[in-house]
Protein backbone atom coordinates (compact mmCIF):
# COMPACT_ATOMS: atom_id res chain seq x y z
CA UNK A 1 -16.19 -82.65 -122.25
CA UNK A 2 -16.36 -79.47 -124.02
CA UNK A 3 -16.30 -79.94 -128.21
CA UNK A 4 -12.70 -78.93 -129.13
CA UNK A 5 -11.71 -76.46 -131.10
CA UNK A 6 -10.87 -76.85 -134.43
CA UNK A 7 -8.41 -74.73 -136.32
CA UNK A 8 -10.33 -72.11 -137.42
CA UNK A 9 -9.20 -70.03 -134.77
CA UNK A 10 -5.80 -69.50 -137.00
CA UNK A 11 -5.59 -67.29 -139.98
CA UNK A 12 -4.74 -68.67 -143.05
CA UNK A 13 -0.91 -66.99 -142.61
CA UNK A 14 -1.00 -69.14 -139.01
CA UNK A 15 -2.31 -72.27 -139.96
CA UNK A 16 0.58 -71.77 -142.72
CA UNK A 17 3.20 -71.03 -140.18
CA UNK A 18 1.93 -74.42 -138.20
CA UNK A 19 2.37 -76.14 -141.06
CA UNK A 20 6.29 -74.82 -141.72
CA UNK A 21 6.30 -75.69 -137.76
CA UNK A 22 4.97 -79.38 -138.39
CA UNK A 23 7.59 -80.07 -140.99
CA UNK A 24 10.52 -79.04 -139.35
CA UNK A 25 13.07 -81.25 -137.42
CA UNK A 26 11.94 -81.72 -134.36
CA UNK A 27 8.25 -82.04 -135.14
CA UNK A 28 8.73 -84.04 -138.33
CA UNK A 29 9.25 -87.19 -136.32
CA UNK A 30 7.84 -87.07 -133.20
CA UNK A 31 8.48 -89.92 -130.19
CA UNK A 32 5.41 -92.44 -129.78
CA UNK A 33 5.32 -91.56 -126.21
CA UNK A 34 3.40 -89.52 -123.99
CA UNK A 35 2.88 -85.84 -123.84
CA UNK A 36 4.82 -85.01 -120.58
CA UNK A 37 3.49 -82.29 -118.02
CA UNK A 38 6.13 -80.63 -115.84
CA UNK A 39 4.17 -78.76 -112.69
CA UNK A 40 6.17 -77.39 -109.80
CA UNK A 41 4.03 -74.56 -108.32
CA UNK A 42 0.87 -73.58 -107.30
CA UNK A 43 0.14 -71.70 -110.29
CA UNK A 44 1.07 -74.01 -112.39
CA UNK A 45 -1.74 -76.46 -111.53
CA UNK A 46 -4.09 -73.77 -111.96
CA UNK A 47 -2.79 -73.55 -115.98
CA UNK A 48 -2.49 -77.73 -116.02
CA UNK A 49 -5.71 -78.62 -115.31
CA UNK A 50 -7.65 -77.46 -118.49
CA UNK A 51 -5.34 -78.95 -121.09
CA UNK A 52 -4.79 -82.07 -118.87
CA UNK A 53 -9.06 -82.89 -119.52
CA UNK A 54 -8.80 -81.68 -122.99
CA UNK A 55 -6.46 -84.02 -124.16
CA UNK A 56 -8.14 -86.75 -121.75
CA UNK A 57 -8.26 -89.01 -124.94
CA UNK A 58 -4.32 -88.91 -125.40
CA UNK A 59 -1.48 -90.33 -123.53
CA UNK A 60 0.04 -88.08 -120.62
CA UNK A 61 1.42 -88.04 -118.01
CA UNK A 62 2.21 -85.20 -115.27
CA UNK A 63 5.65 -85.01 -112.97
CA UNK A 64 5.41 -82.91 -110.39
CA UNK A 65 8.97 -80.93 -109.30
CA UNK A 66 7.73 -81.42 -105.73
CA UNK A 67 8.95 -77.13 -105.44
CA UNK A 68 6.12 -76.53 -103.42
CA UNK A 69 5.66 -79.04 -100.87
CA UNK A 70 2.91 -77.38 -98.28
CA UNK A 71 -0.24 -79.23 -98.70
CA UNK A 72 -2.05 -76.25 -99.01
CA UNK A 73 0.22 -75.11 -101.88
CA UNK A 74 0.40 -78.23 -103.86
CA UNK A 75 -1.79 -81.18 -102.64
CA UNK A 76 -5.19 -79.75 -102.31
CA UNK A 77 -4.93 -78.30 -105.99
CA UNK A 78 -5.28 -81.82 -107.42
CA UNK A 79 -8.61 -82.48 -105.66
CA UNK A 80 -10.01 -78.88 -106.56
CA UNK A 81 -9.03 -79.21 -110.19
CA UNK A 82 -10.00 -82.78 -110.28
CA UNK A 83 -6.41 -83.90 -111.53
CA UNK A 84 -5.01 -87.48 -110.42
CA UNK A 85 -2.22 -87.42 -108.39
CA UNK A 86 1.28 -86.46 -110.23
CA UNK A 87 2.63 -89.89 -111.64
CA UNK A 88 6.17 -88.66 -110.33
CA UNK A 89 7.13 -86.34 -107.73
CA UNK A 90 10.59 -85.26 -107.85
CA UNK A 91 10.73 -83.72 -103.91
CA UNK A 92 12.89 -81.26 -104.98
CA UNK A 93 11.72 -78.82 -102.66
CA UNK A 94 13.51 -76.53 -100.53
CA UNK A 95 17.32 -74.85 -101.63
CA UNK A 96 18.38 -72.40 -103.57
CA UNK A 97 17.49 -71.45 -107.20
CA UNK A 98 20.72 -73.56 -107.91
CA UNK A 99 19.67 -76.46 -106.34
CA UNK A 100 16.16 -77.01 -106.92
CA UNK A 101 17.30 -76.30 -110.93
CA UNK A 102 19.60 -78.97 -110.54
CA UNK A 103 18.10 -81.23 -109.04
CA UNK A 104 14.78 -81.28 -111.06
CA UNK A 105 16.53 -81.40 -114.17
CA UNK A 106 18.65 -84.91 -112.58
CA UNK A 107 15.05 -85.86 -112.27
CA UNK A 108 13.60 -84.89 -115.18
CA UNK A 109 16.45 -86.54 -117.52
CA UNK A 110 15.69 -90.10 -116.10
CA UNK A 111 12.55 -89.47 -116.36
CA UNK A 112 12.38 -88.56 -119.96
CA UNK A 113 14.95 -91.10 -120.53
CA UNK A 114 12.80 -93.90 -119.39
CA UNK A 115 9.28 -92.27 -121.03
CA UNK A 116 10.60 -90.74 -124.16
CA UNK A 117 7.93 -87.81 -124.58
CA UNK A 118 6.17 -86.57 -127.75
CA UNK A 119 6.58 -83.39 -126.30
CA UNK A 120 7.66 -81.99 -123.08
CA UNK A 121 4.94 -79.27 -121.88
CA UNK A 122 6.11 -76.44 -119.15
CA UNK A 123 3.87 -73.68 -117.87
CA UNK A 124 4.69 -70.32 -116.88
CA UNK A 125 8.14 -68.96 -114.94
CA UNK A 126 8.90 -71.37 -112.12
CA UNK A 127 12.32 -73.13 -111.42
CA UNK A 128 10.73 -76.40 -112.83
CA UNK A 129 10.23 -74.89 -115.86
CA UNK A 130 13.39 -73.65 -116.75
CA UNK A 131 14.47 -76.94 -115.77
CA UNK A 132 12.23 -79.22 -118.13
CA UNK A 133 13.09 -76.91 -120.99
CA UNK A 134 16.79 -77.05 -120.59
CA UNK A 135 16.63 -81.16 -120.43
CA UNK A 136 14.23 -81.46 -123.20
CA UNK A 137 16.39 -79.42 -125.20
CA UNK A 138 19.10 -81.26 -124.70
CA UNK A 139 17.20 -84.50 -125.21
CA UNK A 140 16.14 -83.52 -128.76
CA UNK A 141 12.35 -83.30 -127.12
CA UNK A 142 9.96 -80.68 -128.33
CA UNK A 143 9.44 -78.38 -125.85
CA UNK A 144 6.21 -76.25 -125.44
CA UNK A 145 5.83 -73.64 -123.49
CA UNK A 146 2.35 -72.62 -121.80
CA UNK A 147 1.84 -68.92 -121.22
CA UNK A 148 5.33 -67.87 -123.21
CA UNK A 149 6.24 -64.27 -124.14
CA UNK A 150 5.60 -62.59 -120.98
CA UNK A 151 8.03 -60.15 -120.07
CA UNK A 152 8.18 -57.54 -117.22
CA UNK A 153 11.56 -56.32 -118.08
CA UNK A 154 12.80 -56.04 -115.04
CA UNK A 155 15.81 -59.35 -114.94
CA UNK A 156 16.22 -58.90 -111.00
CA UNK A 157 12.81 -61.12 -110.63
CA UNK A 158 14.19 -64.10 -111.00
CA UNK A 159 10.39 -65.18 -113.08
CA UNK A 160 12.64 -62.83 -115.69
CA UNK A 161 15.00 -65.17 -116.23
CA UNK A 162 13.10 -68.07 -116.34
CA UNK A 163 10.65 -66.82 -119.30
CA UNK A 164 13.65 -65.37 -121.14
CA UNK A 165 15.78 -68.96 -121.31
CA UNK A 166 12.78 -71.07 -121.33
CA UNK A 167 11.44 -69.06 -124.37
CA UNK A 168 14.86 -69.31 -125.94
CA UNK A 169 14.50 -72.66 -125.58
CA UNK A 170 11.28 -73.63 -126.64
CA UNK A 171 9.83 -75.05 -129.33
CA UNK A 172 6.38 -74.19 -129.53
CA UNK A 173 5.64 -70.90 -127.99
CA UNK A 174 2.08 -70.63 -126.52
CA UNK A 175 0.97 -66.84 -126.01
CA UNK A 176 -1.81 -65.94 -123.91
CA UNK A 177 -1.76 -62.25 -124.82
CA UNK A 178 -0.81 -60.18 -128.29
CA UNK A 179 1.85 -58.39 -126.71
CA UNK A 180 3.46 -61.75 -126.23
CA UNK A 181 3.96 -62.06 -129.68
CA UNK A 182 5.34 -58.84 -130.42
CA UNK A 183 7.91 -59.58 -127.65
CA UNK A 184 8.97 -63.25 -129.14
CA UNK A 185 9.54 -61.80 -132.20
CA UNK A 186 11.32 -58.98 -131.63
CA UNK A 187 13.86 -61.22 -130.03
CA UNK A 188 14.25 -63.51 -133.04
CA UNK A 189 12.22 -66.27 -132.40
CA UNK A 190 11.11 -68.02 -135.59
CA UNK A 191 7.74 -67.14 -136.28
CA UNK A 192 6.13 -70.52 -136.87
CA UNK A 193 6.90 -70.84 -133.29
CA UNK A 194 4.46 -68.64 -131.94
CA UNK A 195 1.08 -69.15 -131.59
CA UNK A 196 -1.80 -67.14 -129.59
CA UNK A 197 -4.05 -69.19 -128.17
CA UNK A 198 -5.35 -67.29 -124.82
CA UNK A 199 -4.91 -67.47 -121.51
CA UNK A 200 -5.19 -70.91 -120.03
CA UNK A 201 -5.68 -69.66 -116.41
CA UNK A 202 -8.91 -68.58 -117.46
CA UNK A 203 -9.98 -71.97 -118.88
CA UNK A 204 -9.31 -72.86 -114.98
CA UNK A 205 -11.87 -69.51 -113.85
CA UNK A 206 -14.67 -69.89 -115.88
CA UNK A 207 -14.93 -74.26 -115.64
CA UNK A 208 -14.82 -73.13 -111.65
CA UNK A 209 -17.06 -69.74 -111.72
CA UNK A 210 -20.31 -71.96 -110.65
CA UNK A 211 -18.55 -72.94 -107.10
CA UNK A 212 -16.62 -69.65 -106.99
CA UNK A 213 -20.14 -68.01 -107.26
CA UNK A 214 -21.41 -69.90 -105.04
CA UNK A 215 -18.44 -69.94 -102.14
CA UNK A 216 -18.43 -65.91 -102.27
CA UNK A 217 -21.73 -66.21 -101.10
CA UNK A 218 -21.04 -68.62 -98.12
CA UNK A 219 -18.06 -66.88 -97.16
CA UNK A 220 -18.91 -65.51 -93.57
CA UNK A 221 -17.40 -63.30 -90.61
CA UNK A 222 -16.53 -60.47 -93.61
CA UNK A 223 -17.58 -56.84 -93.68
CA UNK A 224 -20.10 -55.39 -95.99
CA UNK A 225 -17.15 -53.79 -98.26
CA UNK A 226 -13.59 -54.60 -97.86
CA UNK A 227 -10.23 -54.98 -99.49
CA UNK A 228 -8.10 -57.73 -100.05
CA UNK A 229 -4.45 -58.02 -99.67
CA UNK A 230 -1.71 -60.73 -101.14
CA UNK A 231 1.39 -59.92 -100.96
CA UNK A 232 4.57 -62.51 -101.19
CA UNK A 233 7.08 -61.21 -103.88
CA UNK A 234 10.71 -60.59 -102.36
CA UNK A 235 10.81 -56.72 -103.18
CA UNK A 236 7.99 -55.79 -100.85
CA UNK A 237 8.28 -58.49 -98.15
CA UNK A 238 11.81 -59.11 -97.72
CA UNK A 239 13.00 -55.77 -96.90
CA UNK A 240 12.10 -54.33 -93.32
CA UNK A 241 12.14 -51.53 -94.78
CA UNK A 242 9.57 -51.82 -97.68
CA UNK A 243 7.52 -53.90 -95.62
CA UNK A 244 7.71 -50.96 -92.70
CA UNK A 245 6.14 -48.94 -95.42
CA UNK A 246 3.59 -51.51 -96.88
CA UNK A 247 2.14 -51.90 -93.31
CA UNK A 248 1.75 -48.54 -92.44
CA UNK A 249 -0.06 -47.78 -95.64
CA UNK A 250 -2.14 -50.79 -95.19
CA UNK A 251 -3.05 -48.89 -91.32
CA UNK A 252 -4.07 -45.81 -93.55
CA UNK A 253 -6.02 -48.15 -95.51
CA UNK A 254 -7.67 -50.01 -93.14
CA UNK A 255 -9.23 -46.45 -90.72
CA UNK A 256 -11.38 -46.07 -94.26
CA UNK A 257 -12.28 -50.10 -95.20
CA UNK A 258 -11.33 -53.22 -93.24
CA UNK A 259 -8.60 -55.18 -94.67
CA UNK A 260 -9.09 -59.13 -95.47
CA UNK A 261 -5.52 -60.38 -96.09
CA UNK A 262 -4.40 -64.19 -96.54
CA UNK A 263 -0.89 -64.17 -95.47
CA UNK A 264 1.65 -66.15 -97.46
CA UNK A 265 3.82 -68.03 -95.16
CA UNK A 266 6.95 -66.20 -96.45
CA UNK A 267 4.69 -62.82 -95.84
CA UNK A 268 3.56 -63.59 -92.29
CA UNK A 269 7.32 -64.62 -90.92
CA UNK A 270 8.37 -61.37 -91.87
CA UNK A 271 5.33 -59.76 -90.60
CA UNK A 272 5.96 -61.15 -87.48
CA UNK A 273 9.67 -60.08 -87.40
CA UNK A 274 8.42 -56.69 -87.93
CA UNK A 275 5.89 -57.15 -85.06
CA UNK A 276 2.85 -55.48 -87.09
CA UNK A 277 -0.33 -56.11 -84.77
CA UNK A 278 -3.08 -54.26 -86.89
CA UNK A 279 -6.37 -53.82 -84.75
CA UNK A 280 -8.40 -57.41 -85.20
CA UNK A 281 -12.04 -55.26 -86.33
CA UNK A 282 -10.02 -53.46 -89.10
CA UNK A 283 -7.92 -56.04 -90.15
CA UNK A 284 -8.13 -59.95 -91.15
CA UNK A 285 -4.98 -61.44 -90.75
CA UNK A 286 -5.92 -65.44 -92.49
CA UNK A 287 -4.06 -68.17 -93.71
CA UNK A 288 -3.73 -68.93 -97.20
CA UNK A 289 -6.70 -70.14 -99.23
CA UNK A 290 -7.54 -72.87 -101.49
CA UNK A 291 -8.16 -71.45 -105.36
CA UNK A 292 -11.97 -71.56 -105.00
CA UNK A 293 -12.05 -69.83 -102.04
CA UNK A 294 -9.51 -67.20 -102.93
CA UNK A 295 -11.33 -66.30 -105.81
CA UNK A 296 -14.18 -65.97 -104.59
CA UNK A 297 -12.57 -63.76 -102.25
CA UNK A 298 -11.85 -61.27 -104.87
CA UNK A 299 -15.09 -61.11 -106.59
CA UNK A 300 -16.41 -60.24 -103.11
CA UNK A 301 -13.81 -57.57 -102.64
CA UNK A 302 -14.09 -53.84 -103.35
CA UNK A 303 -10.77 -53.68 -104.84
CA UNK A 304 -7.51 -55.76 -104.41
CA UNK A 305 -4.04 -54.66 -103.48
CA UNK A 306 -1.60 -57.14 -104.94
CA UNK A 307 1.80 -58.54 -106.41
CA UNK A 308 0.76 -61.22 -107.75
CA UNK A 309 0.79 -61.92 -111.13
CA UNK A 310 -1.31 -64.15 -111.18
CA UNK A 311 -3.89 -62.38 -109.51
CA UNK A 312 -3.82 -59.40 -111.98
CA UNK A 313 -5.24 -61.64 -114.53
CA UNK A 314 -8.40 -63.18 -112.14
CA UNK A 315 -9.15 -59.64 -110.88
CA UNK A 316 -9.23 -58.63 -114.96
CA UNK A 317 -11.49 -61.21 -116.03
CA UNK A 318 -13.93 -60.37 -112.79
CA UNK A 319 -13.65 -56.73 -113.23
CA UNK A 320 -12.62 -56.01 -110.12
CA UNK A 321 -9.85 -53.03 -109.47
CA UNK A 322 -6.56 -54.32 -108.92
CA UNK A 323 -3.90 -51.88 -107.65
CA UNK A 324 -0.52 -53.62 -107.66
CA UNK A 325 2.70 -52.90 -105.78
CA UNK A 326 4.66 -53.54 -108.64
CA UNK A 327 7.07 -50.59 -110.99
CA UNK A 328 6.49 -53.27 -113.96
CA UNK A 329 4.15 -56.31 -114.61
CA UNK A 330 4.65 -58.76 -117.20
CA UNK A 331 0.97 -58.71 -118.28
CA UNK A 332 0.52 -55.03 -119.42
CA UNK A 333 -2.95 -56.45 -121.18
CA UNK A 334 -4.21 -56.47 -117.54
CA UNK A 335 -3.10 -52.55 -117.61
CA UNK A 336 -3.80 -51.92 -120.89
CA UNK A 337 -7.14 -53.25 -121.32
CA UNK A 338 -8.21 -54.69 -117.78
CA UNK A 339 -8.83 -53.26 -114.35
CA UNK A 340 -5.05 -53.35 -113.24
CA UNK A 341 -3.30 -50.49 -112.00
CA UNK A 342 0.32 -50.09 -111.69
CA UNK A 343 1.62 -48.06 -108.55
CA UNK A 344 4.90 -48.04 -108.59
CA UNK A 345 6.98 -49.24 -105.31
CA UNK A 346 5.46 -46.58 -103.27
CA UNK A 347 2.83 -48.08 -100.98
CA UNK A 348 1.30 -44.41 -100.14
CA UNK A 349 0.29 -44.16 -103.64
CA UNK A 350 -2.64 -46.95 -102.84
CA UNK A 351 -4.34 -44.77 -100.82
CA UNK A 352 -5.28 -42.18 -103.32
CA UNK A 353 -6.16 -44.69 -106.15
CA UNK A 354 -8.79 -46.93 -103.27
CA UNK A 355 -10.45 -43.22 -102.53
CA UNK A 356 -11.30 -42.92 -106.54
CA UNK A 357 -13.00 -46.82 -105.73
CA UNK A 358 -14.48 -45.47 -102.76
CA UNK A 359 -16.04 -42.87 -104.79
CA UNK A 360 -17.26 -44.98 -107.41
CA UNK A 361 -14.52 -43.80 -110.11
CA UNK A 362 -12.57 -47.05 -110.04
CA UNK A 363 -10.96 -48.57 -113.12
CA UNK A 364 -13.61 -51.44 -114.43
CA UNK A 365 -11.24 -52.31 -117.73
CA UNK A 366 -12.59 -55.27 -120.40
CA UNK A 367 -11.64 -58.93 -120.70
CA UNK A 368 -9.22 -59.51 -123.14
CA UNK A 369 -8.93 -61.42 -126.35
CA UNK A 370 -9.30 -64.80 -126.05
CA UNK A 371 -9.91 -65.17 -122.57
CA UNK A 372 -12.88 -66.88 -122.98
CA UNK A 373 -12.52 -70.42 -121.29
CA UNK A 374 -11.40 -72.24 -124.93
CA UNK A 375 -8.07 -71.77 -124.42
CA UNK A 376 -6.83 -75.62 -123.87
CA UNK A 377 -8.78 -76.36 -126.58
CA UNK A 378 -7.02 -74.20 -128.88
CA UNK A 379 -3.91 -75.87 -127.55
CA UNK A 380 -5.51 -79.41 -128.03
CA UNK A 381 -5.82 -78.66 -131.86
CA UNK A 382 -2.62 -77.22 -132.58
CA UNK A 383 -1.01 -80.37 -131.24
CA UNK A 384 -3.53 -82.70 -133.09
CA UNK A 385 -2.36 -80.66 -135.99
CA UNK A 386 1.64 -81.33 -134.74
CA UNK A 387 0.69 -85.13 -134.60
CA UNK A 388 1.96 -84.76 -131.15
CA UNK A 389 -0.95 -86.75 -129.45
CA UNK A 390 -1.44 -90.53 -129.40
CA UNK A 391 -4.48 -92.38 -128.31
CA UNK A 392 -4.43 -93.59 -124.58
């Protein structure tokens, strides 16, 4: 186990505001019970898995939402990460928004009832953790949320609406970029509340980088240079139109660089309505990929066309270009100061940007602040300091 990370990390004004934080309320008399994990989606496991063995000397326990059911999606995330299996599975999985809310927070309630958490902790935007935040809330549990402060603006994502209540919400609010401050605050949370500590997906990256390294060189049956696609958000796959577009670009794409693309199963139903055949030598038409591979994937790739958020961040921290089919992101530090692009909805506009890559003009960026691989362990300290975490 990696030595954790002491408070030093905080300035003196921070490790004041964790101290205003400590004696308030709802941290002045915290629950002897577990810390509680709430996972739901495959990203979320990603984010889990380094805070999960840093505070491998505490009681926790992990429920899983059961949102994404698909082996591929879910299961084979727990063996990769090395995490046990979830000590409760909800199976809330299929449904609308609605429903799987619903029925996950049902769940969750008896669940807390019967555990009575320290603290409840959610990651990122999913349905299961709007759920857990609104039921800990409720239940007079502190809530802490994992990646908070994102915002993309743009409230017809449904991810929108999830970071906006479950930040509301929240107790402790976990930043992994600067600019996620700035946007907690200016909506009036309190500011012993928020805390950078990094980007926890990272923590997942660089623990893994040996056996990604390793796996991009195994990988076999790819060209020399290539670029890979992922696709899977609702405004570019849903629409015939859009995705009409998306394809034809990707053609224009593919008669300079073959195309490696692992299809999402929502993608590659609607690919298959639209009847796209792309020529087999240009284009790689896969099934989705565990994390390892997938990421090893992209540091393989010349650049990546995405709309992933996700994905933004990995192809930051490798330095690889990363052109996303997005009009806003809600990490602009992957913009800002990595090797993400913005394009806009207009899939022609990927064309001109992989020609400047061709050319050897691409956009190589710089990793951001603390994403360095010590991010759980600056969460591990600030809930030592909480007296949130009891001896297993």
């Amino acid at each position: 186990m990696t030595e954790a990370v002491d408070l030093s990390f905080l300035s003196p004004e921070e490790r004041g505001l964790l101290e205003r934080l400590h004696a308030s309320p709802r941290f002045a008399a915290p629950n002897g019970g577990p810390l509680v994990h709430i996972v739901g989606a495959r990203p979320n496991f990603v984010k889990l898995a380094p805070l999960f063995h840093a505070l491998a000397p505490y009681r926790q326990k992990v429920i899983h939402s059961g949102q994404h059911y698909d082996r591929s999606m879910s299961g084979s995330f727990f063996e990769i990460l090395d995490l046990p299996e979830p000590d409760l599975n909800l199976s809330v999985a299929g449904g609308s928004h609605a429903e799987q809310t619903a029925k996950t927070m049902i769940g969750l309630e008896q669940a807390f009832a019967a555990e009575r958490p320290a603290a409840v902790i959610v990651y990122g935007d999913v349905n299961s953790t709007l759920a857990a935040s609104l039921v800990a809330a409720k239940m007079h549990i502190p809530a802490i949320h994992v990646e908070a402060g994102l915002r993309s603006g743009d409230r017809d994502m449904p991810e929108e609406i999830n970071r906006l209540v479950t930040d509301r919400l929240s107790d402790l609010l976990l930043t992994p970029s600067r600019d996620g401050n700035a946007n907690l605050l200016n909506e009036g949370a309190a500011p012993e509340s928020v805390m950078f500590v990094g980007n926890i997906m990272i923590d997942t990256l660089v623990r893994l980088l040996p056996k990604i390294e390793q796996a991009a060189t195994e990988l076999e049956g790819l060209p020399e240079r290539f670029v890979l696609v992922t696709l899977h958000r609702p405004s570019n796959v849903d629409d015939t139109a859009s995705l009409a577009r998306i394809t034809a670009a990707l053609d224009d794409i593919a008669a300079k660089v073959p195309i490696v693309f692992p299809v999402h199963p929502r993608t590659r139903a609607k690919l298959d309505e639209l009847g796209w055949a792309p020529p087999a030598d240009r284009v790689t038409l896969g099934e989705p990929l565990d994390y390892v591979s997938f990421v090893a994937l992209q540091k393989r790739s010349l650049a990546v066309v995405t709309d992933s958020g996700g994905v933004q961040e990995e192809t930051t921290f490798l330095g690889r270009p990363c052109l996303t089919l997005r009009t806003t992101t809600e990490r602009p530090v992957t913009v800002d100061s990595g090797s993400n692009i913005l394009l806009g909805d207009d899939p022609a506009s990927i064309l001109p940007e992989l020609e400047k890559i061709l050319s050897g003009q691409g956009k190589a960026g710089s990793v951001p602040e603390f994403w360095d691989g010590k991010t759980a362990y600056r969460i591990r300290a600030i809930l030592e300091g909480l007296d949130l975490c009891q001896p297993a």
